[in-house]
C-alpha atoms as a PDB file:
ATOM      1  CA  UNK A   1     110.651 -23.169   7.802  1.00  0.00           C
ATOM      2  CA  UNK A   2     112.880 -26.155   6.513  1.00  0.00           C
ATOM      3  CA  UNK A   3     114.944 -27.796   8.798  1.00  0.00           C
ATOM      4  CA  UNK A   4     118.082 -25.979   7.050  1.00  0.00           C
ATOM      5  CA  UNK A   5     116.609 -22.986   8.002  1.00  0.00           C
ATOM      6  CA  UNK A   6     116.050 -23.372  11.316  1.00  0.00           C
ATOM      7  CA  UNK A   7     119.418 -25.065  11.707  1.00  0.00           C
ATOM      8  CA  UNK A   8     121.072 -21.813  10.071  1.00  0.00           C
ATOM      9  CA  UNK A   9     119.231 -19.414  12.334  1.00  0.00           C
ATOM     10  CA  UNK A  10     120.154 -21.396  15.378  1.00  0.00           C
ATOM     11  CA  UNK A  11     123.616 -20.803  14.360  1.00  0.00           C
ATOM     12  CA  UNK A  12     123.868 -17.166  13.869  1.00  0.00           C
ATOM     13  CA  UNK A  13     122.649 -16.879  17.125  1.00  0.00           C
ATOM     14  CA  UNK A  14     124.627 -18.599  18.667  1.00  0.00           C
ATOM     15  CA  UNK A  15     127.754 -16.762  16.660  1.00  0.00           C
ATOM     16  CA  UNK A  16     126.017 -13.265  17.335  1.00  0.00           C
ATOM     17  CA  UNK A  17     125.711 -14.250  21.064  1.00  0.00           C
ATOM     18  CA  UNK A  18     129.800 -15.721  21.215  1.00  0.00           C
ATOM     19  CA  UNK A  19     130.437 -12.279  19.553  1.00  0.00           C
ATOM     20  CA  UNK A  20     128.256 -10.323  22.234  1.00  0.00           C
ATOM     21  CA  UNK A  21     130.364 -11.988  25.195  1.00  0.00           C
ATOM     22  CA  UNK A  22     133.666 -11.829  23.416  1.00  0.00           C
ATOM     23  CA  UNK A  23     133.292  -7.862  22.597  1.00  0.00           C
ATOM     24  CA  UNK A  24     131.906  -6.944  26.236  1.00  0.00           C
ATOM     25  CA  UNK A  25     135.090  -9.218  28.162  1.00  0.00           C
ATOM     26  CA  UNK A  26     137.448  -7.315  25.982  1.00  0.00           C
ATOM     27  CA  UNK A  27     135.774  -3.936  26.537  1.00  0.00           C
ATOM     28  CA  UNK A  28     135.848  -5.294  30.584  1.00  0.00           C
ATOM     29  CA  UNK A  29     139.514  -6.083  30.037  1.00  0.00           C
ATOM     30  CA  UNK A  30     140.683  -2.605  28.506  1.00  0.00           C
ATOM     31  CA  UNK A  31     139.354  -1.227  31.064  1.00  0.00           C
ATOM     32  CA  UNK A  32     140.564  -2.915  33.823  1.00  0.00           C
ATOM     33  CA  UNK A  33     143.928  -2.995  32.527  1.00  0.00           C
ATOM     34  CA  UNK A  34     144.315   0.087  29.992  1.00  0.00           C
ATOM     35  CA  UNK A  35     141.398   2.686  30.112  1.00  0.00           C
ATOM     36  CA  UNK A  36     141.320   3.200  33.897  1.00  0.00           C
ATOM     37  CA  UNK A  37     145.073   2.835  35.273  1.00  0.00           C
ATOM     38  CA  UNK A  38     145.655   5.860  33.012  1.00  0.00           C
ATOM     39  CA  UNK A  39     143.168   8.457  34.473  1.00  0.00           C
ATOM     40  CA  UNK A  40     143.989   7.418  38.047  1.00  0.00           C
ATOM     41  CA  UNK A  41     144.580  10.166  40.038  1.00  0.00           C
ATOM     42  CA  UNK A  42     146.583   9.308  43.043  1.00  0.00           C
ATOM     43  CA  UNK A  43     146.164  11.135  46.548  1.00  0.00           C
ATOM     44  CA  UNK A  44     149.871  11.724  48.044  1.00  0.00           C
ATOM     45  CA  UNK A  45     151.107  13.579  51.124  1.00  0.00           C
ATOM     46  CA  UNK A  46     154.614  15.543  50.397  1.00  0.00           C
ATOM     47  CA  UNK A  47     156.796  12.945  51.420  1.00  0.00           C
ATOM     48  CA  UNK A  48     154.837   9.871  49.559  1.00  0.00           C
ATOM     49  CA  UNK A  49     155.306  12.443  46.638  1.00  0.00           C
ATOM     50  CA  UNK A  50     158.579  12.853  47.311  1.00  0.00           C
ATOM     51  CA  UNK A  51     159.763   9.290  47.842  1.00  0.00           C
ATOM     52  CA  UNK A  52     158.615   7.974  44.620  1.00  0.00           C
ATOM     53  CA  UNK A  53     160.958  10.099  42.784  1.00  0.00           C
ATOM     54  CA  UNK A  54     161.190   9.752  39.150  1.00  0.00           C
ATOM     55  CA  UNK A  55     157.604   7.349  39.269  1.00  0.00           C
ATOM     56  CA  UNK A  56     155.863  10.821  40.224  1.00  0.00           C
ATOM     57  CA  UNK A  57     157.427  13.160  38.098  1.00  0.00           C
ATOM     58  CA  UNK A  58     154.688  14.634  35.185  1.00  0.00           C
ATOM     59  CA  UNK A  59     151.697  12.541  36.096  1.00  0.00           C
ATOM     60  CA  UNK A  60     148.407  13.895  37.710  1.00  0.00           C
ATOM     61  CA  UNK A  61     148.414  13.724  41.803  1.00  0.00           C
ATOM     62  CA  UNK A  62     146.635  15.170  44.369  1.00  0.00           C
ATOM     63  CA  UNK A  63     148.902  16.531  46.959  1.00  0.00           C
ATOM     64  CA  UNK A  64     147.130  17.259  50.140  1.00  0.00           C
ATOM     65  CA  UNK A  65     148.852  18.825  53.405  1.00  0.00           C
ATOM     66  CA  UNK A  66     149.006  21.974  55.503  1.00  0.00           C
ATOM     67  CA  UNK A  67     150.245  25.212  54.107  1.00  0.00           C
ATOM     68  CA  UNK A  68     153.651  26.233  55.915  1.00  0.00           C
ATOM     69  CA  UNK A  69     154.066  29.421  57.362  1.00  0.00           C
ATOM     70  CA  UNK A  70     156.202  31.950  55.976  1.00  0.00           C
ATOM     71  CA  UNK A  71     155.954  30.571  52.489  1.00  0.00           C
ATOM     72  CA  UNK A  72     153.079  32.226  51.226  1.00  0.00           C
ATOM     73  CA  UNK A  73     154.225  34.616  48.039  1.00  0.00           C
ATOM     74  CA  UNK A  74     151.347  35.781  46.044  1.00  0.00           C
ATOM     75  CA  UNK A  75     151.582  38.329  43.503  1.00  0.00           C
ATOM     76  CA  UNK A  76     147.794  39.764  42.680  1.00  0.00           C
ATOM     77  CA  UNK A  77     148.507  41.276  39.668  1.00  0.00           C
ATOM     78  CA  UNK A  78     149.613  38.204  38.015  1.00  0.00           C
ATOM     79  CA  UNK A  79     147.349  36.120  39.772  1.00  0.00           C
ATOM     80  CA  UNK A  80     150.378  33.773  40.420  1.00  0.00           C
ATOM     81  CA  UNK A  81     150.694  32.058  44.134  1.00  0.00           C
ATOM     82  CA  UNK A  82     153.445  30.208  45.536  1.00  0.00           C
ATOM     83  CA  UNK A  83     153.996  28.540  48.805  1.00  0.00           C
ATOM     84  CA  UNK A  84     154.889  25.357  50.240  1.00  0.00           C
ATOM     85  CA  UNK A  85     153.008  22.238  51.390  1.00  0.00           C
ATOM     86  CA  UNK A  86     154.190  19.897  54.612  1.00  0.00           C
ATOM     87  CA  UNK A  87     153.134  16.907  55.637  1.00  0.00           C
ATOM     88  CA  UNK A  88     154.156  17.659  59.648  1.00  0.00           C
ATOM     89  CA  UNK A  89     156.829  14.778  58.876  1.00  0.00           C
ATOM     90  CA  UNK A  90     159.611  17.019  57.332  1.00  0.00           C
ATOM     91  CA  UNK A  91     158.990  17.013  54.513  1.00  0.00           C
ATOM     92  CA  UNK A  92     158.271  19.902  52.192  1.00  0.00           C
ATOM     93  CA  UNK A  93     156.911  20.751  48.262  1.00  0.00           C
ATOM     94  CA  UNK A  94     157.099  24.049  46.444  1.00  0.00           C
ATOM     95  CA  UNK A  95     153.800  24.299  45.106  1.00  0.00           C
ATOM     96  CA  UNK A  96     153.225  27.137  42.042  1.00  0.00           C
ATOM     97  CA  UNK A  97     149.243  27.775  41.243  1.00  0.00           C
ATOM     98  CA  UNK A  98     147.894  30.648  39.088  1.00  0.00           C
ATOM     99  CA  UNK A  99     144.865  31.977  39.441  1.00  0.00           C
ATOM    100  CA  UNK A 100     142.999  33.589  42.616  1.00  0.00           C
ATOM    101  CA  UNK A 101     143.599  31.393  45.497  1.00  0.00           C
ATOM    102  CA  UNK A 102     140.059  30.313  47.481  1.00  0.00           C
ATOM    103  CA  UNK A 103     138.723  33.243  49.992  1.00  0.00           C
ATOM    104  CA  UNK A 104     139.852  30.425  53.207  1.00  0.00           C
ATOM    105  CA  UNK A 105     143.500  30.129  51.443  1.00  0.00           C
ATOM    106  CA  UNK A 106     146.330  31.130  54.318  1.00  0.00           C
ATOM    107  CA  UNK A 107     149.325  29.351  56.490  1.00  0.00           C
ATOM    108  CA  UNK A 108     148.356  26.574  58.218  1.00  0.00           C
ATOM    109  CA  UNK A 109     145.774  25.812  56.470  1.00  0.00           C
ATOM    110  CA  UNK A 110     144.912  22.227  54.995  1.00  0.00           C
ATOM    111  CA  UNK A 111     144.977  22.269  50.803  1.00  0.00           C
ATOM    112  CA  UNK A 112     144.712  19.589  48.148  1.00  0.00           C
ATOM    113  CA  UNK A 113     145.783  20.640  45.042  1.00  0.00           C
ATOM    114  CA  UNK A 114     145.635  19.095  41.987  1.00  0.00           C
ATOM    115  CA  UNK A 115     148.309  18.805  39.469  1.00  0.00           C
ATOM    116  CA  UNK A 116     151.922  17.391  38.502  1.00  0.00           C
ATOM    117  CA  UNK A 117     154.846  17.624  39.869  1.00  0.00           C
ATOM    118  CA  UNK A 118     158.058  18.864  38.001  1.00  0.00           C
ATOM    119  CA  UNK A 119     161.637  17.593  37.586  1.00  0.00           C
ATOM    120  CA  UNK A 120     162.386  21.073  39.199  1.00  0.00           C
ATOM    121  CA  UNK A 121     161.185  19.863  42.111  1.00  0.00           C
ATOM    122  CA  UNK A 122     158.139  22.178  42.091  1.00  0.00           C
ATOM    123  CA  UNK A 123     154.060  21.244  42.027  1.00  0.00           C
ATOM    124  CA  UNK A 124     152.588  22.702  39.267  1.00  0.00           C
ATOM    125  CA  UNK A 125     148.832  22.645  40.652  1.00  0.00           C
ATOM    126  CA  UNK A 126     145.995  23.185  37.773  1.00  0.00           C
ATOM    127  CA  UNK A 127     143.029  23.336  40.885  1.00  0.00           C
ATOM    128  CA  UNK A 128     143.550  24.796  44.615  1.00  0.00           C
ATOM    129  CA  UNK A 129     141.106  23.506  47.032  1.00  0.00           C
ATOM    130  CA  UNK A 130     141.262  24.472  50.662  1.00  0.00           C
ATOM    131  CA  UNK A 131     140.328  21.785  53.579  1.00  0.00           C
ATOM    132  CA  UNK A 132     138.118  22.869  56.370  1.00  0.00           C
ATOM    133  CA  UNK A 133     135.480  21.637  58.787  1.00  0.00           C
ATOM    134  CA  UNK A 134     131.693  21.571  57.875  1.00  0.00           C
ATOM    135  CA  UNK A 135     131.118  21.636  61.119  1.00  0.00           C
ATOM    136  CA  UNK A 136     128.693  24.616  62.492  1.00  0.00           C
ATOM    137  CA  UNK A 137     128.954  26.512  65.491  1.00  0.00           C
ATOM    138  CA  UNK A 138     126.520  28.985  66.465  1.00  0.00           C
ATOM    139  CA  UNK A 139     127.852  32.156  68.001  1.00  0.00           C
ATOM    140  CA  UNK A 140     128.681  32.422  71.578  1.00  0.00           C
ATOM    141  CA  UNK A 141     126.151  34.592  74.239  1.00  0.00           C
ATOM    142  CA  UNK A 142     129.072  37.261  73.781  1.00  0.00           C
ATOM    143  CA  UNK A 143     129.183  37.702  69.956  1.00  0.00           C
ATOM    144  CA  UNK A 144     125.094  37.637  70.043  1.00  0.00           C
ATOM    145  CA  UNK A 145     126.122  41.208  72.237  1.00  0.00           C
ATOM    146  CA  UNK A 146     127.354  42.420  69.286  1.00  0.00           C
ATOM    147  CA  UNK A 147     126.005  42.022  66.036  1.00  0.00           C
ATOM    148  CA  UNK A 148     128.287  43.917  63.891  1.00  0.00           C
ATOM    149  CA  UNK A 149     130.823  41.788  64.834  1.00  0.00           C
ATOM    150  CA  UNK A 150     129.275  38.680  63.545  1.00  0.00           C
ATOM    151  CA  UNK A 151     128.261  40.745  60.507  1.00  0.00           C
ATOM    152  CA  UNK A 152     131.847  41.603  59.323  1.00  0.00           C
ATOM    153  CA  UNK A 153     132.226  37.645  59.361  1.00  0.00           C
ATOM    154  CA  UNK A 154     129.142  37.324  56.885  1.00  0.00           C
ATOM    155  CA  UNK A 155     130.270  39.866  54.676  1.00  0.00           C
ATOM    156  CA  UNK A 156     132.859  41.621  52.922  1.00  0.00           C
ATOM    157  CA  UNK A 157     133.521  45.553  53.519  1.00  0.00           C
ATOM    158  CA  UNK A 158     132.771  47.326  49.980  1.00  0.00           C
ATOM    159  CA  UNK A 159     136.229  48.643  48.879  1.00  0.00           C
ATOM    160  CA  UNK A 160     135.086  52.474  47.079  1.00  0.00           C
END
């Protein structure tokens, strides 16, 4: 190899390597500052949703609260569920979700759902998840007297 040569390789190595760090920072820097703040999907109670106003309006949240009783309206045949969420502050959103609602979904309940929220004032939620404890408790010395009981809580009655 002629010292040329060597000279030359040294140098595309050194450009290939620039080149390396250059591309990855800029592929860093999109998405720190473009890529990720766009598929950021804030968690909100009613009334943070509801005080940002305008800032909230069309863009993916997940609104989490407790499910207010009365409000339930769900028509089965349509598979189309409305009721409203509350933070326990006041504050109240009209949430609309299609689709079956989970088996746990009733008042009082804690949800998050998913979605957007409308200029209409109303949630359109795309996903309905229901909030509840993990925790076990085994039944009581008085269920344990009757097992039927506990087995209507295991499973559902076949509807002929």
């Amino acid at each position: 190899m002629t010292p040329s040569t060597a000279a030359q390789n040294a140098r595309s190595r050194k450009v290939i390597a620039i080149a390396t760090v250059v591309l990855m920072l800029g592929g860093f820097g999109y998405l720190a500052y473009g890529g990720i703040g766009e598929n950021i999907v804030y968690f909100l109670t009613p009334g943070e949703l509801v005080k940002k106003g305008e800032k909230a309006v069309e863009r993916p949240v997940r609104l989490g609260g407790q499910v207010v009783d009365g409000s339930v309206v769900w028509n089965a045949q349509n598979l189309d569920l409305r009721f409203k969420v509350t933070d326990g502050q006041g504050t109240e959103v009209l949430v609309h979700s299609r689709g079956a609602p989970p088996q746990m979904f009733r008042a009082g309940i804690g949800v998050v759902v998913e979605g957007k929220y409308g200029r209409d004032g109303v949630f359109q939620s795309d996903n309905l998840m229901v909030k509840h404890s993990n925790e076990y408790r085994a039944p009581d010395a008085e269920a344990m007297k009757h097992p039927e009981r506990l087995n209507k809580t295991l499973m559902r009655e076949s509807r002929s």
